[in-house]
PDB file of N, CA and C in Angstrom:
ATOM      1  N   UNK A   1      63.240 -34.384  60.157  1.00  0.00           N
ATOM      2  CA  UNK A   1      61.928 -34.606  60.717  1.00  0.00           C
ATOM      3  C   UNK A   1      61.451 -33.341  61.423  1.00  0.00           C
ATOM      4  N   UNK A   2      60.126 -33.322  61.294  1.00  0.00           N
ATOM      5  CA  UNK A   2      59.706 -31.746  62.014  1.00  0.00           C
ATOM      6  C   UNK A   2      59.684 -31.927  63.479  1.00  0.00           C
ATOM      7  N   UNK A   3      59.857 -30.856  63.821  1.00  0.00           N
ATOM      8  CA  UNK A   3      59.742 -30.758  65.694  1.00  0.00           C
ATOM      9  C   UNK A   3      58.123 -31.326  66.481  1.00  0.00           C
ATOM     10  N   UNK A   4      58.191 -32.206  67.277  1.00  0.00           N
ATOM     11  CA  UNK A   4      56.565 -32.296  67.687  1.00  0.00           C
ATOM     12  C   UNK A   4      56.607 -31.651  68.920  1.00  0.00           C
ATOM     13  N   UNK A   5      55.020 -31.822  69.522  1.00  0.00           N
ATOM     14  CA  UNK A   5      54.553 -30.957  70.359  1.00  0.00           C
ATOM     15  C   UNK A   5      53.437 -32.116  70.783  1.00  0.00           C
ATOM     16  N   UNK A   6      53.729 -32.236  72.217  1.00  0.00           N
ATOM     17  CA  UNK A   6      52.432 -32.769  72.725  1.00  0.00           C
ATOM     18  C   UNK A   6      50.822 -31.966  72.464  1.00  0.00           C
ATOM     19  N   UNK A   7      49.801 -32.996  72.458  1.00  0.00           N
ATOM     20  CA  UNK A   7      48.256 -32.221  72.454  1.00  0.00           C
ATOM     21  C   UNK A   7      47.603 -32.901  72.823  1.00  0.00           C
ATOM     22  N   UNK A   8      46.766 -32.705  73.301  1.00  0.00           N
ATOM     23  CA  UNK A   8      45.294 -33.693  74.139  1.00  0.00           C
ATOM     24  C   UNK A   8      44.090 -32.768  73.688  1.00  0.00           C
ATOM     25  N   UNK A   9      43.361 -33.723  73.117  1.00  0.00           N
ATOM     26  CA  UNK A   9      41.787 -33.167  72.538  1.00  0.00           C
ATOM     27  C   UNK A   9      40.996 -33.626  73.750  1.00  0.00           C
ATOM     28  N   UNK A  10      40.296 -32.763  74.393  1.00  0.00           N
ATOM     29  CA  UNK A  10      39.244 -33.242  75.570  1.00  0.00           C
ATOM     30  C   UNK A  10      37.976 -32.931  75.335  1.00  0.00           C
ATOM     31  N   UNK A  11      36.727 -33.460  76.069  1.00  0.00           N
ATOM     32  CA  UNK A  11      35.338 -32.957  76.067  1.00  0.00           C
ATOM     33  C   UNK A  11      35.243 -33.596  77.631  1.00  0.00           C
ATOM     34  N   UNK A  12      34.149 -32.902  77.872  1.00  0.00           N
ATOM     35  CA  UNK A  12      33.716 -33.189  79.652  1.00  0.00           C
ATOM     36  C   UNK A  12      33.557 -34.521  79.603  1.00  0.00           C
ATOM     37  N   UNK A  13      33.393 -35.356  78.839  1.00  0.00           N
ATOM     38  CA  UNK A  13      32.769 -36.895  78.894  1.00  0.00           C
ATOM     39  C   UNK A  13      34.205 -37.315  78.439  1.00  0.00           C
ATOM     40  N   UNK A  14      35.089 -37.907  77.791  1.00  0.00           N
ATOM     41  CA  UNK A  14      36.346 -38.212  77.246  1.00  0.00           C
ATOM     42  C   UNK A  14      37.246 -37.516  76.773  1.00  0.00           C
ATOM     43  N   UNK A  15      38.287 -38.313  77.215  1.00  0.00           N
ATOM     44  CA  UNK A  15      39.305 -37.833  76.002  1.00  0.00           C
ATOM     45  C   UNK A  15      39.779 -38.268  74.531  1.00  0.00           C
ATOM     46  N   UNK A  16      39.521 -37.067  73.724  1.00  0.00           N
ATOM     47  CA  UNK A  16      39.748 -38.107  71.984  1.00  0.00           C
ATOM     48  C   UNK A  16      41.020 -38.863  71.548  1.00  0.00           C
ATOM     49  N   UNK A  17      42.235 -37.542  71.819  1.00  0.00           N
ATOM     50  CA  UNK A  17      43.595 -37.916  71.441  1.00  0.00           C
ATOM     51  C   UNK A  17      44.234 -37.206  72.106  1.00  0.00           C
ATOM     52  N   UNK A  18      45.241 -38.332  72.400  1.00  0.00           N
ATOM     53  CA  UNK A  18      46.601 -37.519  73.132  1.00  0.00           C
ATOM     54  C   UNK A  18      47.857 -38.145  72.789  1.00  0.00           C
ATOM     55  N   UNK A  19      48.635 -37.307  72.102  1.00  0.00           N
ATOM     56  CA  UNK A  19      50.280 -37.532  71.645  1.00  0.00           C
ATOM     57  C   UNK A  19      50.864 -36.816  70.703  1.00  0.00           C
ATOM     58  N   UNK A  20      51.796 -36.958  70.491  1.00  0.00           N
ATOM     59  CA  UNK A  20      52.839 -36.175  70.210  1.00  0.00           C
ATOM     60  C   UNK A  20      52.085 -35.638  68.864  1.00  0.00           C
ATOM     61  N   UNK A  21      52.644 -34.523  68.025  1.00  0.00           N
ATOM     62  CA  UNK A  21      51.979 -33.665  66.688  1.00  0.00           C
ATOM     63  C   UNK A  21      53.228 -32.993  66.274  1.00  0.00           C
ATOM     64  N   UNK A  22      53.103 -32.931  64.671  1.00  0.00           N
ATOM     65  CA  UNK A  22      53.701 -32.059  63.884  1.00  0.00           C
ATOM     66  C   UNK A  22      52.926 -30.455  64.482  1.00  0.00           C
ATOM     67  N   UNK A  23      51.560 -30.815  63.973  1.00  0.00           N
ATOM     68  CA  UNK A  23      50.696 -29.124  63.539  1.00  0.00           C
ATOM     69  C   UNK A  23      49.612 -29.902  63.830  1.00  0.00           C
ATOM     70  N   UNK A  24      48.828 -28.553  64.327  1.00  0.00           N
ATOM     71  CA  UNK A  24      47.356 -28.554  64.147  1.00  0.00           C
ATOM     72  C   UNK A  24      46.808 -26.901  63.806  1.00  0.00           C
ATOM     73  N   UNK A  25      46.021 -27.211  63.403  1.00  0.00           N
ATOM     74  CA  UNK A  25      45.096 -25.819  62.676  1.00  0.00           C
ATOM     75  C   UNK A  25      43.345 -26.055  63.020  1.00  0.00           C
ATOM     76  N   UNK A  26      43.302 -25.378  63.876  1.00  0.00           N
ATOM     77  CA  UNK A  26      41.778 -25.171  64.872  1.00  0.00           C
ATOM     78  C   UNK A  26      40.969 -23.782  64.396  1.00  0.00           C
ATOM     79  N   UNK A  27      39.845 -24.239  64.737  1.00  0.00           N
ATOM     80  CA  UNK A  27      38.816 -23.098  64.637  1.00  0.00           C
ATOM     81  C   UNK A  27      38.688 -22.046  65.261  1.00  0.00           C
ATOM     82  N   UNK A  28      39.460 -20.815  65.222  1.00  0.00           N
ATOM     83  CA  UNK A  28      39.503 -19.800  66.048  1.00  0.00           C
ATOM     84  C   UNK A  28      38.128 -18.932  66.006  1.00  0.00           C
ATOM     85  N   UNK A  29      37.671 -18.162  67.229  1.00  0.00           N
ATOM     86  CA  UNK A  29      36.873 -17.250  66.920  1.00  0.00           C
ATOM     87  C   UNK A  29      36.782 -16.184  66.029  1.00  0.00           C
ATOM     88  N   UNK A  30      38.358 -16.104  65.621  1.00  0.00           N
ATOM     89  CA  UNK A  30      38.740 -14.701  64.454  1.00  0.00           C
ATOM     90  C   UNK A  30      38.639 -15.732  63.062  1.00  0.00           C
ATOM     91  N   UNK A  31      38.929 -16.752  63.189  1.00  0.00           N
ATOM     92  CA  UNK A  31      39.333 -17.195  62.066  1.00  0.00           C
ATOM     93  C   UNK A  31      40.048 -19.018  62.290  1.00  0.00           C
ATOM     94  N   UNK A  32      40.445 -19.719  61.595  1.00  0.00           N
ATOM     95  CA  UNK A  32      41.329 -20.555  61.539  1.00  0.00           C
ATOM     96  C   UNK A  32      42.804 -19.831  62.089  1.00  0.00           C
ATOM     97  N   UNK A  33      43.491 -21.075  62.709  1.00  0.00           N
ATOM     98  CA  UNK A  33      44.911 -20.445  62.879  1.00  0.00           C
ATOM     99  C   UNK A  33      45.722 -21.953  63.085  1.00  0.00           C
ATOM    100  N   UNK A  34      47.094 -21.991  62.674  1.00  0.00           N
ATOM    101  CA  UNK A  34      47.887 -23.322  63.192  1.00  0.00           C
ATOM    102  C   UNK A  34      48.892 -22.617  64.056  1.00  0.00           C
ATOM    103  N   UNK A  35      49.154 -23.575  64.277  1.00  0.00           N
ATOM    104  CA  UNK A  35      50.284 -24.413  65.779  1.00  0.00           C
ATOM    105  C   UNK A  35      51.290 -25.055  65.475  1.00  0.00           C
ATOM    106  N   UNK A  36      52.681 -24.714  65.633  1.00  0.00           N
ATOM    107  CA  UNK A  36      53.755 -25.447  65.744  1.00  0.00           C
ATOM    108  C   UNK A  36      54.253 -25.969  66.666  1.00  0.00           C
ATOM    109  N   UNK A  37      55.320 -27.090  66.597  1.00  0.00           N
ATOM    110  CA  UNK A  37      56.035 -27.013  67.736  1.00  0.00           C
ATOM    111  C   UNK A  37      56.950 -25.373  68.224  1.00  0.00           C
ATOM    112  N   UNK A  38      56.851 -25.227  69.299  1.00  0.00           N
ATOM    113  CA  UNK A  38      57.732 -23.866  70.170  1.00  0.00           C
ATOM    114  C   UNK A  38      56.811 -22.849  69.764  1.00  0.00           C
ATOM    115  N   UNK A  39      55.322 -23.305  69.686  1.00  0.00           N
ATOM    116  CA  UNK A  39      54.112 -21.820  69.245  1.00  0.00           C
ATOM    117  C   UNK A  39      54.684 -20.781  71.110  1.00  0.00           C
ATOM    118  N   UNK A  40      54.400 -19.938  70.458  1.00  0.00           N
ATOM    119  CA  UNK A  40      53.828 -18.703  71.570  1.00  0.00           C
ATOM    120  C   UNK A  40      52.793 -19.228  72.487  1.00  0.00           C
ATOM    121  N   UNK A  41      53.095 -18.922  73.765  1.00  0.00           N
ATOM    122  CA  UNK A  41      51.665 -18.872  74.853  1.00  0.00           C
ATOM    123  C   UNK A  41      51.071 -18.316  74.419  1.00  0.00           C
ATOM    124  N   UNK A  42      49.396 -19.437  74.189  1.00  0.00           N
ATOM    125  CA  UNK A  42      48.411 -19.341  73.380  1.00  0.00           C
ATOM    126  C   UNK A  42      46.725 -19.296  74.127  1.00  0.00           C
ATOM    127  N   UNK A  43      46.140 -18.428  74.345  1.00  0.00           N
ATOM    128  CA  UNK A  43      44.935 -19.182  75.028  1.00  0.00           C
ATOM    129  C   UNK A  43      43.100 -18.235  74.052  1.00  0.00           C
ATOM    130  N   UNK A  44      42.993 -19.612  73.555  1.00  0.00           N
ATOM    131  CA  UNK A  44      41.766 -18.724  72.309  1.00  0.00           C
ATOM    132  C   UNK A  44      40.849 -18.992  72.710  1.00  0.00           C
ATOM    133  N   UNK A  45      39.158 -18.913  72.384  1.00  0.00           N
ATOM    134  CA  UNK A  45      38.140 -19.462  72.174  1.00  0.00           C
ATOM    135  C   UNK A  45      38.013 -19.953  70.743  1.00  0.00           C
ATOM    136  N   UNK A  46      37.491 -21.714  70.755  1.00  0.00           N
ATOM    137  CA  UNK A  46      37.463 -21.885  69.250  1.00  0.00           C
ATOM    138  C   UNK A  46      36.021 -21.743  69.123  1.00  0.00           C
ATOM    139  N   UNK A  47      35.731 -21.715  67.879  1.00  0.00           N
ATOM    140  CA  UNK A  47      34.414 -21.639  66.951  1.00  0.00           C
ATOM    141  C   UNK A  47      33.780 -23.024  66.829  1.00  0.00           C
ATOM    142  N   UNK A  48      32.757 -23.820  66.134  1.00  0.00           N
ATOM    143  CA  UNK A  48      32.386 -24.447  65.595  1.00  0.00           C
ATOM    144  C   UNK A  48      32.912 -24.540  64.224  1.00  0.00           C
ATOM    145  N   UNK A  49      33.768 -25.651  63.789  1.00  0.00           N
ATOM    146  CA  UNK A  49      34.704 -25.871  62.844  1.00  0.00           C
ATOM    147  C   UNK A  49      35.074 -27.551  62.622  1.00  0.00           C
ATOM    148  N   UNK A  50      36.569 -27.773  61.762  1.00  0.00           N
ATOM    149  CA  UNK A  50      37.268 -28.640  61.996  1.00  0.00           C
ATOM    150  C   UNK A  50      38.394 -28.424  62.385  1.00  0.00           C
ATOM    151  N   UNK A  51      38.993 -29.765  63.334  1.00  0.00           N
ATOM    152  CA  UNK A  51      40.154 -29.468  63.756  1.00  0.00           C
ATOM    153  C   UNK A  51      41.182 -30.218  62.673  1.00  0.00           C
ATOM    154  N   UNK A  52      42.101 -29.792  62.647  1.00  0.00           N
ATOM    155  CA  UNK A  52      43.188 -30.843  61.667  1.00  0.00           C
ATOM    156  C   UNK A  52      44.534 -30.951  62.583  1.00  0.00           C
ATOM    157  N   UNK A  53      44.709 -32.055  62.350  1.00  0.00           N
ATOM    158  CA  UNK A  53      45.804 -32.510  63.518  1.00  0.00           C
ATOM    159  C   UNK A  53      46.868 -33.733  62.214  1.00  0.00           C
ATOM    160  N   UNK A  54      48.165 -33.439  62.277  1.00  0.00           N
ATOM    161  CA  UNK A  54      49.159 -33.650  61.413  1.00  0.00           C
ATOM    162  C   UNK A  54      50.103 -34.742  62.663  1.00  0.00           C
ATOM    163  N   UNK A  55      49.691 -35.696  62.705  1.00  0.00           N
ATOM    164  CA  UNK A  55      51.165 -36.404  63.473  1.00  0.00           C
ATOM    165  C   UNK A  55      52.218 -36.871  63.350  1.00  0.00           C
ATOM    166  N   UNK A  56      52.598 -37.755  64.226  1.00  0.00           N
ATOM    167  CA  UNK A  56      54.138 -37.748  64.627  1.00  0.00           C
ATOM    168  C   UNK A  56      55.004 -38.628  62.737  1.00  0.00           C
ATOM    169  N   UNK A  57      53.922 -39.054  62.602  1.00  0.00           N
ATOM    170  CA  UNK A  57      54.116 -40.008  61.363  1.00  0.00           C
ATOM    171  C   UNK A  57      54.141 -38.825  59.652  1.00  0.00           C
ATOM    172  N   UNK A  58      53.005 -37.843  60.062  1.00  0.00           N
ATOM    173  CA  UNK A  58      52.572 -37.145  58.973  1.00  0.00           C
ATOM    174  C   UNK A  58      51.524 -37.145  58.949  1.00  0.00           C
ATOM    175  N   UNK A  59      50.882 -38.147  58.925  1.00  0.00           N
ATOM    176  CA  UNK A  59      49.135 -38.381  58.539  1.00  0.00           C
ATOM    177  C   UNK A  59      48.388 -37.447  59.135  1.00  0.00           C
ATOM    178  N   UNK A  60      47.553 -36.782  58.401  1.00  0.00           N
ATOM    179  CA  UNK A  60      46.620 -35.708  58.944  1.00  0.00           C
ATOM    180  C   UNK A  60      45.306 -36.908  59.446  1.00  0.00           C
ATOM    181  N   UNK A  61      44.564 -36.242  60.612  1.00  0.00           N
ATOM    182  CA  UNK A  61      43.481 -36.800  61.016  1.00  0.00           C
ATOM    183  C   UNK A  61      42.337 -35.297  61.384  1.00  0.00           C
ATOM    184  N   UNK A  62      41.038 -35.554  61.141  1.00  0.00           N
ATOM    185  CA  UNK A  62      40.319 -34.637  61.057  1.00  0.00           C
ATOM    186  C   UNK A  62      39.293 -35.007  62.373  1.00  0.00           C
ATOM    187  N   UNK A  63      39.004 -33.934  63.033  1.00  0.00           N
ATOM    188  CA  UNK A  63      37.869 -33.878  63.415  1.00  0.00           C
ATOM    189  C   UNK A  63      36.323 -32.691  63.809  1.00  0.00           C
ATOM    190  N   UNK A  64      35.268 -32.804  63.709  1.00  0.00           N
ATOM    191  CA  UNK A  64      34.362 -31.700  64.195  1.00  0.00           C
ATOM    192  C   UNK A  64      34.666 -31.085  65.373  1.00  0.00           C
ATOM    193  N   UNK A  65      34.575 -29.624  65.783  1.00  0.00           N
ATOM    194  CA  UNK A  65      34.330 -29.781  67.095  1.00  0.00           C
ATOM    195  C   UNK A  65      33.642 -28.588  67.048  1.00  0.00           C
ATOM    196  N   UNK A  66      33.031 -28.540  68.680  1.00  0.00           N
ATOM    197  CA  UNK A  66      31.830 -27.268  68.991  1.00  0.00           C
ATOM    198  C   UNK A  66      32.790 -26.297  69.605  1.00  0.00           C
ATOM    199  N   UNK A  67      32.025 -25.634  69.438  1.00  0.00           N
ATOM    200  CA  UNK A  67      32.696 -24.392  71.275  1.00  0.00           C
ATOM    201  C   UNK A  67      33.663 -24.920  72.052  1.00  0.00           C
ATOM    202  N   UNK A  68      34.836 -23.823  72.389  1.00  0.00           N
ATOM    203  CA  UNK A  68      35.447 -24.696  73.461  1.00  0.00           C
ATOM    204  C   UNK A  68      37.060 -23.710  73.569  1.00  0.00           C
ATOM    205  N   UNK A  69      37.978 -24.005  73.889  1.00  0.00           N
ATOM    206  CA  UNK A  69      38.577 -23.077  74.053  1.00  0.00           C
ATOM    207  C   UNK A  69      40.032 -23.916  73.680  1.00  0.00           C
ATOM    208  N   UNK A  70      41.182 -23.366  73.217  1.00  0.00           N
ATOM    209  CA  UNK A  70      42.508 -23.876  73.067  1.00  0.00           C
ATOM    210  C   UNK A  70      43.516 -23.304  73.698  1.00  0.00           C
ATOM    211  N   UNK A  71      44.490 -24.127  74.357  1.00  0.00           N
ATOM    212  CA  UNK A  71      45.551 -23.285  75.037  1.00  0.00           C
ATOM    213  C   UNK A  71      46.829 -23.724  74.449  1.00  0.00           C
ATOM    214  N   UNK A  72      47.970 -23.544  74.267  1.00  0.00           N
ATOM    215  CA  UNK A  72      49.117 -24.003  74.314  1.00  0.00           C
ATOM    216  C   UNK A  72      50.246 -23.170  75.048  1.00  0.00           C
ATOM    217  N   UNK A  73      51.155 -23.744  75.308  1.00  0.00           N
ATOM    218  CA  UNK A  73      52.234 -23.571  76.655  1.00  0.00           C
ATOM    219  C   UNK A  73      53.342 -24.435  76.727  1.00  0.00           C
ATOM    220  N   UNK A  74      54.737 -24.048  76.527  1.00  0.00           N
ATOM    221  CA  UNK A  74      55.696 -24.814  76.730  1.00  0.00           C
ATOM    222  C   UNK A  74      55.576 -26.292  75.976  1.00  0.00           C
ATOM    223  N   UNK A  75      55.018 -26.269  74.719  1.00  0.00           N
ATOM    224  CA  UNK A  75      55.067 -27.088  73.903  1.00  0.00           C
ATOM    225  C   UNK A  75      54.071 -28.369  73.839  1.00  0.00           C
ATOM    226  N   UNK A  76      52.891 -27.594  74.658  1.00  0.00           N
ATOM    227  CA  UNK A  76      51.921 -28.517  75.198  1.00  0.00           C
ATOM    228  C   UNK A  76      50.793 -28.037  75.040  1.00  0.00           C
ATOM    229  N   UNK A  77      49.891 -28.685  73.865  1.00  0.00           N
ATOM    230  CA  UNK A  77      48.505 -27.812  73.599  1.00  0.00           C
ATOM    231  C   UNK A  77      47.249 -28.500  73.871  1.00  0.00           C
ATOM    232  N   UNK A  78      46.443 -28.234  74.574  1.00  0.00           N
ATOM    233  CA  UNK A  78      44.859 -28.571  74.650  1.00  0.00           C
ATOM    234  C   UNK A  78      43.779 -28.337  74.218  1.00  0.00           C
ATOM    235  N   UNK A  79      43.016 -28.913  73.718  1.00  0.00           N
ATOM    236  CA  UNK A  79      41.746 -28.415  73.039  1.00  0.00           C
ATOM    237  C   UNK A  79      40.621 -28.799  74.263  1.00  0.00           C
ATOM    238  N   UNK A  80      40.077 -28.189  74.143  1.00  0.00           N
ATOM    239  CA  UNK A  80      39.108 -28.489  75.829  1.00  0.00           C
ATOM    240  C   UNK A  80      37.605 -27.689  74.619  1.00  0.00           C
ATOM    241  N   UNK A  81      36.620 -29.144  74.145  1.00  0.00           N
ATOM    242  CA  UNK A  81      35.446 -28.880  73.534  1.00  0.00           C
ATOM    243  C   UNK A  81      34.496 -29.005  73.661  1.00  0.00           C
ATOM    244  N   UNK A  82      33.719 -28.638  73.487  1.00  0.00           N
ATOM    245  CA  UNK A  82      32.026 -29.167  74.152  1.00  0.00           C
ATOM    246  C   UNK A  82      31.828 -30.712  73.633  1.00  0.00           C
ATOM    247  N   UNK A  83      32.179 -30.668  72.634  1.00  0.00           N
ATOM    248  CA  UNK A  83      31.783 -31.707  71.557  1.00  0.00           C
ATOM    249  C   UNK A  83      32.901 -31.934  70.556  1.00  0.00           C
ATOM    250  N   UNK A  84      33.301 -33.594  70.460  1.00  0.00           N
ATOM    251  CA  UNK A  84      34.277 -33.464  69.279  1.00  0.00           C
ATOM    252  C   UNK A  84      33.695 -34.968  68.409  1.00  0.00           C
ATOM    253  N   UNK A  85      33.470 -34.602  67.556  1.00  0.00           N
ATOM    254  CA  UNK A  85      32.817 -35.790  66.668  1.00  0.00           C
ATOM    255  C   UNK A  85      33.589 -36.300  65.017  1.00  0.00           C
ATOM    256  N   UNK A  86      33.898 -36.915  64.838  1.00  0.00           N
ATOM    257  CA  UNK A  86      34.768 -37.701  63.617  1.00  0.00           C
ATOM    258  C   UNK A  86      34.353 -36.661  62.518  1.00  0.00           C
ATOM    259  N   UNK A  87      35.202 -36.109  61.849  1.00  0.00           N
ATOM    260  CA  UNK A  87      34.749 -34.778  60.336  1.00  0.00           C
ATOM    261  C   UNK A  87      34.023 -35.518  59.245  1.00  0.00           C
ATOM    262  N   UNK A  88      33.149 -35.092  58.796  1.00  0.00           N
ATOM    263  CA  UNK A  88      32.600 -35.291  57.102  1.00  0.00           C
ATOM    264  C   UNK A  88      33.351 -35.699  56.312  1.00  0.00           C
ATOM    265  N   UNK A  89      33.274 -36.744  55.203  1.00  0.00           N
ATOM    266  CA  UNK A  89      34.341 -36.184  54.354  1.00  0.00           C
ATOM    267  C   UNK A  89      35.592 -36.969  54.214  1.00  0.00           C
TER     268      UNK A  89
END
């Protein structure tokens, strides 16, 4: 089984999701980038994109999000977004 990693998706009004993850792959300002469990201290600005989030099960779940910034740390990653809305598709 792959290693997980806690994550919490936030916006100033709620929180979307929070628990354990395989991977996620976010909208960086340079580009797309993913996340493992034991990533490097991480702190980006994301883009306007999708987020993809892989959990504890496998199942990928998708979502929009705006502006906003990502951190991860000691196996613990946050998405902190202006806006996160269910993906297209």
């Amino acid at each position: 089984m792959a290693s997980l990693f806690k994550l919490s998706i936030l916006t100033p009004e709620k929180t979307v999701f929070e628990g354990d993850v395989q991977y996620v792959e976010a909208p960086g300002s340079e580009g797309y980038f993913g996340v493992l469990a034991h990533h490097a201290a991480l702190v980006t600005a994301l883009s306007v994109g999708t987020l993809t989030v892989r959990g504890a099960t496998g199942s990928e779940e998708r979502w929009q999000v705006a502006a906003g910034c990502f951190e991860v740390s000691n196996n613990v990653a946050t998405v902190l977004a202006d806006a996160v809305s269910a993906a297209k598709g």
